[in-house]
C-alpha atoms as a PDB file:
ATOM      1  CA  UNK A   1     112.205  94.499 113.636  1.00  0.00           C
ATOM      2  CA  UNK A   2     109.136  96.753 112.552  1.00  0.00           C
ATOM      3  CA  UNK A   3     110.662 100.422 111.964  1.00  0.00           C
ATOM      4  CA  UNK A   4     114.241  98.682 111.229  1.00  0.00           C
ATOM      5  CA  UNK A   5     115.983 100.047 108.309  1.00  0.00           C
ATOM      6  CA  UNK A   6     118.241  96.936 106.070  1.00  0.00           C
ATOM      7  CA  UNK A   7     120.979  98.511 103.769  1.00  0.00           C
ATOM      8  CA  UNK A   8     123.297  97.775 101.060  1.00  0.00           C
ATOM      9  CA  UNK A   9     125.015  99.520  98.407  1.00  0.00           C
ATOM     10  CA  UNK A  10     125.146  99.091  94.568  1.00  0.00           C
ATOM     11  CA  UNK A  11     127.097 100.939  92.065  1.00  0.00           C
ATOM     12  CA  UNK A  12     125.020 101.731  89.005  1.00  0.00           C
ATOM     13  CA  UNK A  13     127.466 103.521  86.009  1.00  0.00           C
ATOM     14  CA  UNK A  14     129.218 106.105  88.459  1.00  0.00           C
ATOM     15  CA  UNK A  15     126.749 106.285  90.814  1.00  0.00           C
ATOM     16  CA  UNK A  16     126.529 104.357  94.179  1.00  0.00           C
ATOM     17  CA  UNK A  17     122.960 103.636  94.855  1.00  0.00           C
ATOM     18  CA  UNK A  18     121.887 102.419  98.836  1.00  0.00           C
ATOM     19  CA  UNK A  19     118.851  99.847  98.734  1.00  0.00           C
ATOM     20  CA  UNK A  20     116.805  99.861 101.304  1.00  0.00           C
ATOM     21  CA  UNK A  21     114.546  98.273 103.421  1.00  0.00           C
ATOM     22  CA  UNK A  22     111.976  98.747 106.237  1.00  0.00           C
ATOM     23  CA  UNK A  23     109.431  96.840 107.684  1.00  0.00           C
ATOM     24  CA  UNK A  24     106.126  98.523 107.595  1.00  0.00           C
ATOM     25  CA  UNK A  25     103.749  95.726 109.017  1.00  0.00           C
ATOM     26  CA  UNK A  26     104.532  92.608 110.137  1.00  0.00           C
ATOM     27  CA  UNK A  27     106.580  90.382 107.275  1.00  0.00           C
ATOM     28  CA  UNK A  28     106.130  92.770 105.111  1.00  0.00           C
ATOM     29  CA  UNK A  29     108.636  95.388 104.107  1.00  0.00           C
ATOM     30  CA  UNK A  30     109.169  98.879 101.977  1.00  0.00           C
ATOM     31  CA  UNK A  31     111.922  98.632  99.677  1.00  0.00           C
ATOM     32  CA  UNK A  32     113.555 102.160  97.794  1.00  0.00           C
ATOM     33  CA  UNK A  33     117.112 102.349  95.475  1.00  0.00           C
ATOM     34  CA  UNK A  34     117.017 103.979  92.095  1.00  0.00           C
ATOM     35  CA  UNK A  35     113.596 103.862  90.210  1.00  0.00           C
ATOM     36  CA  UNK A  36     110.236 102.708  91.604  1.00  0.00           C
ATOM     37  CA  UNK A  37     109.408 101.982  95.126  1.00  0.00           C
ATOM     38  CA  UNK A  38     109.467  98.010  95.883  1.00  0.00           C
ATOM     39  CA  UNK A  39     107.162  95.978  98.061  1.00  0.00           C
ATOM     40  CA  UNK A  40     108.004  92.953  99.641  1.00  0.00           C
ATOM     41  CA  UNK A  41     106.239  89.990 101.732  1.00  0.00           C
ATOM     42  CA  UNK A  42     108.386  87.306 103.634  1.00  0.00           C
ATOM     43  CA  UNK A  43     107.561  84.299 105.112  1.00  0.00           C
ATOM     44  CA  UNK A  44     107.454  80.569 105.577  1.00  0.00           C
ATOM     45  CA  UNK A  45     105.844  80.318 101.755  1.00  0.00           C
ATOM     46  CA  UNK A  46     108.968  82.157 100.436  1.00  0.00           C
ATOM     47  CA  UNK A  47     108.848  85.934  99.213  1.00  0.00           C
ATOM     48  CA  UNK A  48     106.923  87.651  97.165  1.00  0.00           C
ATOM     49  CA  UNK A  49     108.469  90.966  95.621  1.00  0.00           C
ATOM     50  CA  UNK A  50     106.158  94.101  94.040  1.00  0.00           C
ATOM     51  CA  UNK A  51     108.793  95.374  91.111  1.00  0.00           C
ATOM     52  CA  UNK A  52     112.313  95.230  91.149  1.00  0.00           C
ATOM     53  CA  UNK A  53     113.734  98.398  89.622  1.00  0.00           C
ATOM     54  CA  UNK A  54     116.910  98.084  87.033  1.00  0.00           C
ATOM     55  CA  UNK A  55     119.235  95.146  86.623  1.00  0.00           C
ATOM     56  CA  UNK A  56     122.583  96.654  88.047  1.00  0.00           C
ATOM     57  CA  UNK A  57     120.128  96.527  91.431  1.00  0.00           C
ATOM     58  CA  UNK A  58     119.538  92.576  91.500  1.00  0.00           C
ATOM     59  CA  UNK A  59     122.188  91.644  93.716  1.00  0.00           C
ATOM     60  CA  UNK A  60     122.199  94.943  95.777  1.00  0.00           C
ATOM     61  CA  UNK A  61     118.370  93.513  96.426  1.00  0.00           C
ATOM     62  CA  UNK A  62     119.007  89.853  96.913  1.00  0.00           C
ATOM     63  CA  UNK A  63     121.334  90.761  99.728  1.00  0.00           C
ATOM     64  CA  UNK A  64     118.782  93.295 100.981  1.00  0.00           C
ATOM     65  CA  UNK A  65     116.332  90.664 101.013  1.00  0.00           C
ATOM     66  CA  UNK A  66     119.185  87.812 102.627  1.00  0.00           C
ATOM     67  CA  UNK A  67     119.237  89.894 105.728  1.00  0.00           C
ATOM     68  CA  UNK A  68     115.459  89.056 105.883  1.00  0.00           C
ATOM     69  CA  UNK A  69     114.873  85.817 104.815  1.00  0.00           C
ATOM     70  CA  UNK A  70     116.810  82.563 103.588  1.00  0.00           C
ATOM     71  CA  UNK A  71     113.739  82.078 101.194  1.00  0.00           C
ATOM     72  CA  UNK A  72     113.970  82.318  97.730  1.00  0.00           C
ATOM     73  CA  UNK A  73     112.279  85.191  95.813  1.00  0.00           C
ATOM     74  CA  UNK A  74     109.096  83.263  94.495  1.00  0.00           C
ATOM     75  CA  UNK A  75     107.276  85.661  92.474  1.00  0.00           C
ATOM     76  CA  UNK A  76     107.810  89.377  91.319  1.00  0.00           C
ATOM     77  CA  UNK A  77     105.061  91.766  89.828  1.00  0.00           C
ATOM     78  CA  UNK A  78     105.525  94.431  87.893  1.00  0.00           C
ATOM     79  CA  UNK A  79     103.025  96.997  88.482  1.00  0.00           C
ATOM     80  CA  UNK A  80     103.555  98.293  85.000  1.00  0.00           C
ATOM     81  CA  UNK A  81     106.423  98.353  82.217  1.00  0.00           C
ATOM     82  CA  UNK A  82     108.744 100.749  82.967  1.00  0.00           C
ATOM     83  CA  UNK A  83     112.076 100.008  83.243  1.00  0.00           C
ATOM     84  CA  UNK A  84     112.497 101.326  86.421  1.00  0.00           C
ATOM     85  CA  UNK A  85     109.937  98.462  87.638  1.00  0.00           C
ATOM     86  CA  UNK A  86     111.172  95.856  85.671  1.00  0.00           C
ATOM     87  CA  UNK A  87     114.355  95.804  84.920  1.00  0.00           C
ATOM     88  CA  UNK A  88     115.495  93.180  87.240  1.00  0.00           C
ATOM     89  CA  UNK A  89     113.372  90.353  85.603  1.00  0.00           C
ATOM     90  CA  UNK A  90     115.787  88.917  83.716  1.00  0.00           C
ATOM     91  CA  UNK A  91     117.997  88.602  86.761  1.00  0.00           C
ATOM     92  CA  UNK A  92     115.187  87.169  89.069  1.00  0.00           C
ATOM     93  CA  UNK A  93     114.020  84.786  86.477  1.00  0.00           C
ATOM     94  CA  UNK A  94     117.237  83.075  86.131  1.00  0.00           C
ATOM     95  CA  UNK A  95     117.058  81.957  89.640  1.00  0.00           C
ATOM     96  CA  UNK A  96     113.343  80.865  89.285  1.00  0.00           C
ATOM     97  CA  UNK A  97     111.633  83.810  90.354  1.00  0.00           C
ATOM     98  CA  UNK A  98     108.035  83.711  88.503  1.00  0.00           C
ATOM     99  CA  UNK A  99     107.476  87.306  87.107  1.00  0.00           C
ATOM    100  CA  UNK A 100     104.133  88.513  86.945  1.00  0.00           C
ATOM    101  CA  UNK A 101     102.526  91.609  85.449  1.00  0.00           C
ATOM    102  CA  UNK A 102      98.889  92.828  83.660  1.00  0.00           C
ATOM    103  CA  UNK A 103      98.473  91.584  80.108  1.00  0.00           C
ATOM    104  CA  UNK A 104      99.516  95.061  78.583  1.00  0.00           C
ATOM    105  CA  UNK A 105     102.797  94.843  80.436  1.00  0.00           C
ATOM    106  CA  UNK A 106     104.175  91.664  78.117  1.00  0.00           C
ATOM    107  CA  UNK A 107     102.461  93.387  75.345  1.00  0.00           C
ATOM    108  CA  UNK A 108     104.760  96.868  75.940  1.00  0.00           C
ATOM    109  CA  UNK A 109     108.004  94.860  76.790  1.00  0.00           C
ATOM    110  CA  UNK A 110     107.704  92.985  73.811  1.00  0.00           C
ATOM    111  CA  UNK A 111     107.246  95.581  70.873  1.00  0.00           C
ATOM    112  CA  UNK A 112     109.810  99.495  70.636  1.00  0.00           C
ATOM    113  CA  UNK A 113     107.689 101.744  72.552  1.00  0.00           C
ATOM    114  CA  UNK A 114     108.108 105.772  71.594  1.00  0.00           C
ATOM    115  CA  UNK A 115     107.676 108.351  74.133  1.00  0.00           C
ATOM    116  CA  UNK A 116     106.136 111.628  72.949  1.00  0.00           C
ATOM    117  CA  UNK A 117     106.288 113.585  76.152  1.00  0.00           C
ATOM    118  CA  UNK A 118     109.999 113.056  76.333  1.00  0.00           C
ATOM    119  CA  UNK A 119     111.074 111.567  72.565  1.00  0.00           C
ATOM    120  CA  UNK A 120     112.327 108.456  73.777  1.00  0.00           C
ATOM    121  CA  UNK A 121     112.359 105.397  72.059  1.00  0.00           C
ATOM    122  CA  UNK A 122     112.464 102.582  74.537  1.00  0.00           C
ATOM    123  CA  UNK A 123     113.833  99.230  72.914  1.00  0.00           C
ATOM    124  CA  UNK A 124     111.920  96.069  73.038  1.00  0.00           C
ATOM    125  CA  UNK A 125     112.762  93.834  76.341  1.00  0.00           C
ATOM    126  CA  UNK A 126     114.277  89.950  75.909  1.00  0.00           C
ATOM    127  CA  UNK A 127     111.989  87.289  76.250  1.00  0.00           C
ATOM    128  CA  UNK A 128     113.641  86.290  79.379  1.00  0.00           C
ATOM    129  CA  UNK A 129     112.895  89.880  80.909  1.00  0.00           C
ATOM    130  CA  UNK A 130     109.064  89.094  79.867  1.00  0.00           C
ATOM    131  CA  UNK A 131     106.759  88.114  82.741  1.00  0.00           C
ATOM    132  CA  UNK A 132     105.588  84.540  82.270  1.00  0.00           C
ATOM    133  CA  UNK A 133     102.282  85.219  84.288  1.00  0.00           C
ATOM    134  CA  UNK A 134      99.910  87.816  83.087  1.00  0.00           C
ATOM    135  CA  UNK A 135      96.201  88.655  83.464  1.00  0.00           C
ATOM    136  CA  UNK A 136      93.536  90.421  82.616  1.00  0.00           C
ATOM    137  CA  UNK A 137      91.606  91.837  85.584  1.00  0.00           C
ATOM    138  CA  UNK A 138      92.511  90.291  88.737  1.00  0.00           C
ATOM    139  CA  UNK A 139      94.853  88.159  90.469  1.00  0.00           C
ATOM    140  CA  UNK A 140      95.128  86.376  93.768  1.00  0.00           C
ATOM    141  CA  UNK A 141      97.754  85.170  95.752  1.00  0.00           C
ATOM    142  CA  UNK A 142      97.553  83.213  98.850  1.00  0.00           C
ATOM    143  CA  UNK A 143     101.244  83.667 100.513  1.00  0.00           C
ATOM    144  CA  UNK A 144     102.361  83.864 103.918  1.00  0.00           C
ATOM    145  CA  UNK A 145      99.431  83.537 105.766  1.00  0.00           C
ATOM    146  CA  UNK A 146      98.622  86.824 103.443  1.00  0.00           C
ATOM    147  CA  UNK A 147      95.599  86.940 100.970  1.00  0.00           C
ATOM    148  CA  UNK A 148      98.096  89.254  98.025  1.00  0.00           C
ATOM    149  CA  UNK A 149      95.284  90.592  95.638  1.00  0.00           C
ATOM    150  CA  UNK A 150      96.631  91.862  92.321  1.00  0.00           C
ATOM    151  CA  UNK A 151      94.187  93.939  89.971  1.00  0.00           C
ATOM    152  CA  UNK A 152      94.077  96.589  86.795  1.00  0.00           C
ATOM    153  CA  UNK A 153      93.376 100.012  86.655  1.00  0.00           C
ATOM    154  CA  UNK A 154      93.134 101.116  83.394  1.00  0.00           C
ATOM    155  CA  UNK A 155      94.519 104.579  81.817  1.00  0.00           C
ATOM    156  CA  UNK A 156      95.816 105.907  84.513  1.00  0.00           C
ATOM    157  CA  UNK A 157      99.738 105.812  84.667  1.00  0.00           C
ATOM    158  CA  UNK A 158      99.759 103.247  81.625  1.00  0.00           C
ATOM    159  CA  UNK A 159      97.007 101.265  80.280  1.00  0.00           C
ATOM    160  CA  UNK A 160      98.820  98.287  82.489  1.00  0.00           C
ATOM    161  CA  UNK A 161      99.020  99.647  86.006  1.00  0.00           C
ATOM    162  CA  UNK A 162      98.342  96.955  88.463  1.00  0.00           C
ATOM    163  CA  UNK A 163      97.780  97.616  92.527  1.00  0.00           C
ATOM    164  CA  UNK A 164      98.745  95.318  94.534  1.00  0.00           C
ATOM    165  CA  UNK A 165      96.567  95.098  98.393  1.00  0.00           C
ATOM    166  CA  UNK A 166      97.554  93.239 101.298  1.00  0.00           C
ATOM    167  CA  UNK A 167      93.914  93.495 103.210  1.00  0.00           C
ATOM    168  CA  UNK A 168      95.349  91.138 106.167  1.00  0.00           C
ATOM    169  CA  UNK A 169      98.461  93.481 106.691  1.00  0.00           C
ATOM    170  CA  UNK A 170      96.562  96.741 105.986  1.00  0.00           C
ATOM    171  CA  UNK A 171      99.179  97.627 102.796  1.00  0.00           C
ATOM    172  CA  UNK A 172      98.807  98.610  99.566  1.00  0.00           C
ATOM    173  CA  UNK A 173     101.019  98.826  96.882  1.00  0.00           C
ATOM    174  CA  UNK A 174     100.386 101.627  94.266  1.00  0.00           C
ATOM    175  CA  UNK A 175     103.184 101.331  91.541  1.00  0.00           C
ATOM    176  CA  UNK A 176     103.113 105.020  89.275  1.00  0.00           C
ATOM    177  CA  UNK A 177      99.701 105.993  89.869  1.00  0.00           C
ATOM    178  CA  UNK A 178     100.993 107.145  93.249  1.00  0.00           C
ATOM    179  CA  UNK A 179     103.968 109.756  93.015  1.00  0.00           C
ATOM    180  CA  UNK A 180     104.166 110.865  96.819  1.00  0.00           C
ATOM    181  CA  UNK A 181     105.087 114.550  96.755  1.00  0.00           C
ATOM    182  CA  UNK A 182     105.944 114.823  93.106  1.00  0.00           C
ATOM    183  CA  UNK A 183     104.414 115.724  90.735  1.00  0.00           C
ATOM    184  CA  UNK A 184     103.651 112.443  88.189  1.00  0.00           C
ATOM    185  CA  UNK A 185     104.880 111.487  84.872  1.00  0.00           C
ATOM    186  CA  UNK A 186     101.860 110.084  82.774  1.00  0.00           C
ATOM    187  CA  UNK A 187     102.580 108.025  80.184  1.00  0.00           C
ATOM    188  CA  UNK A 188      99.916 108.961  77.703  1.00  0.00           C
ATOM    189  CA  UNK A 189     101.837 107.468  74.743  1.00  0.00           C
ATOM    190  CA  UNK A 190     101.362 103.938  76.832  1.00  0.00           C
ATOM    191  CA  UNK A 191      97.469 104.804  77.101  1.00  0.00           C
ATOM    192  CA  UNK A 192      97.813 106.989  80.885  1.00  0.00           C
ATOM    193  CA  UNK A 193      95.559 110.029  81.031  1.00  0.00           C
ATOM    194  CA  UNK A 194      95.560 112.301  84.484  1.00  0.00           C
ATOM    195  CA  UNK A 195      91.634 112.000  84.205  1.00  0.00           C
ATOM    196  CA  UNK A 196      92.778 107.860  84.378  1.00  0.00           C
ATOM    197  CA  UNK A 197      95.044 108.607  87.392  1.00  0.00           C
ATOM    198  CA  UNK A 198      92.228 110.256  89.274  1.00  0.00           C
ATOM    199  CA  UNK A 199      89.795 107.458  88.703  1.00  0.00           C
ATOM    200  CA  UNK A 200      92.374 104.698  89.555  1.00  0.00           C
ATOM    201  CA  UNK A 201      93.140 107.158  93.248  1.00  0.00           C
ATOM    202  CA  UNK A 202      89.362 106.833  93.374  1.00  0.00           C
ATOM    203  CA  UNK A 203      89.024 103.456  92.814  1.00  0.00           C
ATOM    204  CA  UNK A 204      91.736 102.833  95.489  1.00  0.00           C
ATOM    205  CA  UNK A 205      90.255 105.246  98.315  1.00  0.00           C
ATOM    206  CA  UNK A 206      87.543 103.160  99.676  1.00  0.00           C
ATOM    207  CA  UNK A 207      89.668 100.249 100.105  1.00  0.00           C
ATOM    208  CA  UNK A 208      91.891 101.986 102.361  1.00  0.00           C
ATOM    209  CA  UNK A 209      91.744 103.677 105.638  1.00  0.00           C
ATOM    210  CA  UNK A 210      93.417 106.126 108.026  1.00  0.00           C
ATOM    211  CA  UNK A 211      95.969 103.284 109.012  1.00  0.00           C
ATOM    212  CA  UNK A 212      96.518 101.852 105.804  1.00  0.00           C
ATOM    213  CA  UNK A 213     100.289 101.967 104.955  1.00  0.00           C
ATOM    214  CA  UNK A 214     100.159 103.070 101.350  1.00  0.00           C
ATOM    215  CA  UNK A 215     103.242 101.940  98.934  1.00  0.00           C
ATOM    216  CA  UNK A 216     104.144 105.196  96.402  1.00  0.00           C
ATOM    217  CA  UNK A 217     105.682 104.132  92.933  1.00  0.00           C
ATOM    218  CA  UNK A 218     107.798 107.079  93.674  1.00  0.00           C
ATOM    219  CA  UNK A 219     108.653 108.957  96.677  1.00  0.00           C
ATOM    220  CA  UNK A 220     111.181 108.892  99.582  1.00  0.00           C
ATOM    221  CA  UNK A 221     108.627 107.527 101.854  1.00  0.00           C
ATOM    222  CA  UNK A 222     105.471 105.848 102.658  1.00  0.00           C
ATOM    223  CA  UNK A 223     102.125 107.382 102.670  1.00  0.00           C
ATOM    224  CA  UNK A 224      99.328 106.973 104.516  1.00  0.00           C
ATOM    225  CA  UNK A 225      95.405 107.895 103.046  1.00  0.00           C
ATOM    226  CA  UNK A 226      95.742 111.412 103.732  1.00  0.00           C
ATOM    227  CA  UNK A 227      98.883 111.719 101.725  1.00  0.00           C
ATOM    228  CA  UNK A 228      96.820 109.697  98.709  1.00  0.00           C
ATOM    229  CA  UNK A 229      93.928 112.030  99.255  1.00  0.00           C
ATOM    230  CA  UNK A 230      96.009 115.249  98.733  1.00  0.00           C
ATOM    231  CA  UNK A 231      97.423 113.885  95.943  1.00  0.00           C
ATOM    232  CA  UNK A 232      94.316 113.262  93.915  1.00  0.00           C
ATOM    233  CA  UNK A 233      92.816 116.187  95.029  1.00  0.00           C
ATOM    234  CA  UNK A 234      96.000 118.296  93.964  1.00  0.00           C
ATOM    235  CA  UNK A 235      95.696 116.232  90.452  1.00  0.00           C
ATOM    236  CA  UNK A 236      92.347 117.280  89.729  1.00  0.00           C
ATOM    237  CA  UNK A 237      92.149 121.470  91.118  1.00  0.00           C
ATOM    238  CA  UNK A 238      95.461 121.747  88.438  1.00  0.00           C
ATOM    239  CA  UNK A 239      93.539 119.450  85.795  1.00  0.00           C
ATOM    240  CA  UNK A 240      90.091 121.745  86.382  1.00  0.00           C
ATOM    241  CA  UNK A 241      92.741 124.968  85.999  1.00  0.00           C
ATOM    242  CA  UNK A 242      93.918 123.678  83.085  1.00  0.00           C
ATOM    243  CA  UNK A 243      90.555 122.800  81.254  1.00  0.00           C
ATOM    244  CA  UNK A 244      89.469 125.930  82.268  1.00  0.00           C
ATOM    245  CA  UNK A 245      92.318 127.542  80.456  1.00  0.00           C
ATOM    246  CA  UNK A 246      91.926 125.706  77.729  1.00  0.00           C
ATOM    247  CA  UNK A 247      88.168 126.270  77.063  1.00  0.00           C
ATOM    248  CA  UNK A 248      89.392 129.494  77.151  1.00  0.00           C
ATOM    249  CA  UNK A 249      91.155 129.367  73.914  1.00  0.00           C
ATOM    250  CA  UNK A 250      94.723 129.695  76.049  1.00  0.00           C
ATOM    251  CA  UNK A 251      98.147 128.301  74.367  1.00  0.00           C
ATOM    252  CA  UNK A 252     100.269 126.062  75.927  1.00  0.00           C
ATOM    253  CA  UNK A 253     102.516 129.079  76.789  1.00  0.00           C
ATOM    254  CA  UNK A 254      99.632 130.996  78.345  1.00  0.00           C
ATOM    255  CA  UNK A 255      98.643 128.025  79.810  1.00  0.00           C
ATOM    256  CA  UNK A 256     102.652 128.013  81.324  1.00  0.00           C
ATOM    257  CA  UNK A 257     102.488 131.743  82.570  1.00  0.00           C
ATOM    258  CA  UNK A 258      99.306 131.335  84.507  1.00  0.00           C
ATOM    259  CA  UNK A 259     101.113 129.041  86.816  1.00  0.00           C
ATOM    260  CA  UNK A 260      98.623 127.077  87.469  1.00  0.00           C
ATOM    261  CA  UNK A 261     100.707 124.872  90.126  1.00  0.00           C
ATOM    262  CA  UNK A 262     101.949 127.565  92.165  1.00  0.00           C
ATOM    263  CA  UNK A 263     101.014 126.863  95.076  1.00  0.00           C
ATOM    264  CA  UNK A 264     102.426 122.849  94.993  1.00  0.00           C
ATOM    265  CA  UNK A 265     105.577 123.716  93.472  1.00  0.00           C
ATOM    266  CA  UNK A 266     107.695 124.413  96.857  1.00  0.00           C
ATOM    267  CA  UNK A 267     106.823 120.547  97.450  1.00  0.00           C
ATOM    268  CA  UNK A 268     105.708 118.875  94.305  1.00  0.00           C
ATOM    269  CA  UNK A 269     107.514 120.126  92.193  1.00  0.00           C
ATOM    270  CA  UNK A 270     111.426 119.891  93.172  1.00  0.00           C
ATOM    271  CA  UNK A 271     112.072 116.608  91.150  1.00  0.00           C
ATOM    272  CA  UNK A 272     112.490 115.013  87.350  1.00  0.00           C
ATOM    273  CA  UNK A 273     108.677 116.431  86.695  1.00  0.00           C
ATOM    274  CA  UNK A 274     109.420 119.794  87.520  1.00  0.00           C
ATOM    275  CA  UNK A 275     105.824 122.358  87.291  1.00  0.00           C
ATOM    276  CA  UNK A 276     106.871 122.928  83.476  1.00  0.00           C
ATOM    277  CA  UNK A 277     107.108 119.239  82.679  1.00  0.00           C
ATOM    278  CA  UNK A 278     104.153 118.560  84.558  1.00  0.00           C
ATOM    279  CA  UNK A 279     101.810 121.625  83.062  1.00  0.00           C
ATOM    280  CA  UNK A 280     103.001 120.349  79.501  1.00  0.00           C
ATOM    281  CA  UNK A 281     102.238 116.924  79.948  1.00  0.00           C
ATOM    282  CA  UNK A 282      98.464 117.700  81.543  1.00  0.00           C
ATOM    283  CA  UNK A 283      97.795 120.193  78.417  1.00  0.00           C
ATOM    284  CA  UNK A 284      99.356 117.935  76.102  1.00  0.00           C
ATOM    285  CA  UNK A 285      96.804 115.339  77.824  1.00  0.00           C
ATOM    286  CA  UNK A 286      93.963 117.187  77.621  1.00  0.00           C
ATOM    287  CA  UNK A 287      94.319 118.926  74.377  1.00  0.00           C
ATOM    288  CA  UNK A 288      95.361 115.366  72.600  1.00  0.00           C
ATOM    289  CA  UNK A 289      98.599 117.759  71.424  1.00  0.00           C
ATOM    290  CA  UNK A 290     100.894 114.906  73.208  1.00  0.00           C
END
């Protein structure tokens, strides 16, 4: 079935969203719809499932993940908070589903959480959205003939990301500090940095290789370590611009009309972060003016 795409549609307010699936290594499978990129292993232990984007997308996913597998969805983690990665908890934990997530994930679902970057206020989750599992450091799963290994970056994305490897299978999973061919949104209000992103990538490099499948939070595909490599190194030439600028004495509007993403934006830069989003958020960063 490897290279097999599995479809179904949802509709989400008046939009009709396709979920979809496709097996990237053996039993285990790439998941996209509407928010962030799921990952998913199947087998005789039942199925573990790496986010599970907004609630209107539960059943849309279940029956995705039917034309798999008869087992039942056994645990979910949520790579961070968002609600984009999250918001089917609720859903899954009625059925059983254990949801699992990084200390600081229960911490942000639990308490109003206030965007500056986009002045957002983002109401407190229900206790039964709240994973029910959370650690501190790492986490290991032994699934499907699969050793699942679960651990935190810190102040990259949020100050909750988790990545989530499958060494057997070659995979890895990297929820939002992985935006393939956009450019990110950081969530420095939730304790992200870009200088946190670049450490996490490099944290993540030499665990990989050149046939490692690599998982994007965001992004209409997979990647591969090439893909993750021009990625961080596109994060840190428009960070070093940026500083540079900055030291300078440079406002955030001079900062704007030097462009300092040019020569991404054709690629990078054609969704929700577009170059002026993602200039003002790495000044705002850097500055502390966020």
């Amino acid at each position: 079935m490897s290279g097999d795409e599995i479809s179904t549609t949802a509709q989400v307010g008046e939009r009709e969203v396709t979920v979809r699936a496709e097996e990237i290594a053996p039993g285990i499978f790439f998941l996209s719809g509407a928010g962030g990129n799921m990952g998913l292993s199947v087998g005789e232990d039942g199925v573990f499932l790496v986010d599970d984007q907004y609630a209107p997308l539960t059943d849309a996913i279940r029956q995705v993940i039917a034309q798999i597998t008869d087992q039942p969805v056994k645990f979910v983690l949520n790579t961070h908070w968002h609600a984009d990665h999250t918001g089917g908890n609720e859903n899954l934990g009625a059925r059983g589903t254990v949801v699992v997530a990084h200390d600081n994930v229960r911490a942000r679902m639990s308490e109003e959480q206030f965007s500056t970057f986009w002045q957002r206020t983002t109401d407190p989750s229900s206790p039964a959205a709240l994973p029910v599992v959370t650690f501190s450091d790492t986490l290991t799963f032994h699934m499907n003939g699969l050793t699942i290994r679960a651990f935190h970056v810190s102040g990259a994305h949020t100050d909750g990301d988790a990545v989530v490897h499958f060494p057997e299978a070659n995979v890895i999973h990297l929820g939002d500090i992985f935006f393939h061919q956009w450019y990110p949104y950081i969530d420095v209000s939730a304790g992200g940095s870009v200088r946190g992103t670049i450490a996490a990538v490099d944290m993540v490099l030499p665990l990989i290789d050149e046939d490692t499948v690599v998982i994007p939070g965001h992004g209409s595909t997979v990647s591969d370590r090439a893909g993750l490599t021009a990625y961080r190194d596109m994060l840190q030439a428009v960070t070093d611009r940026i500083q540079v600028l900055i030291d300078e004495g440079r406002t955030l509007d001079e900062v704007q009309a030097a462009r300092p993403t040019t020569e991404w934006d054709p690629v990078w830069g054609q969704n929700f972060m577009t170059p002026e989003h993602f200039v003002r958020l790495v000044y705002g960063d850097l500055t502390g003016e966020l």
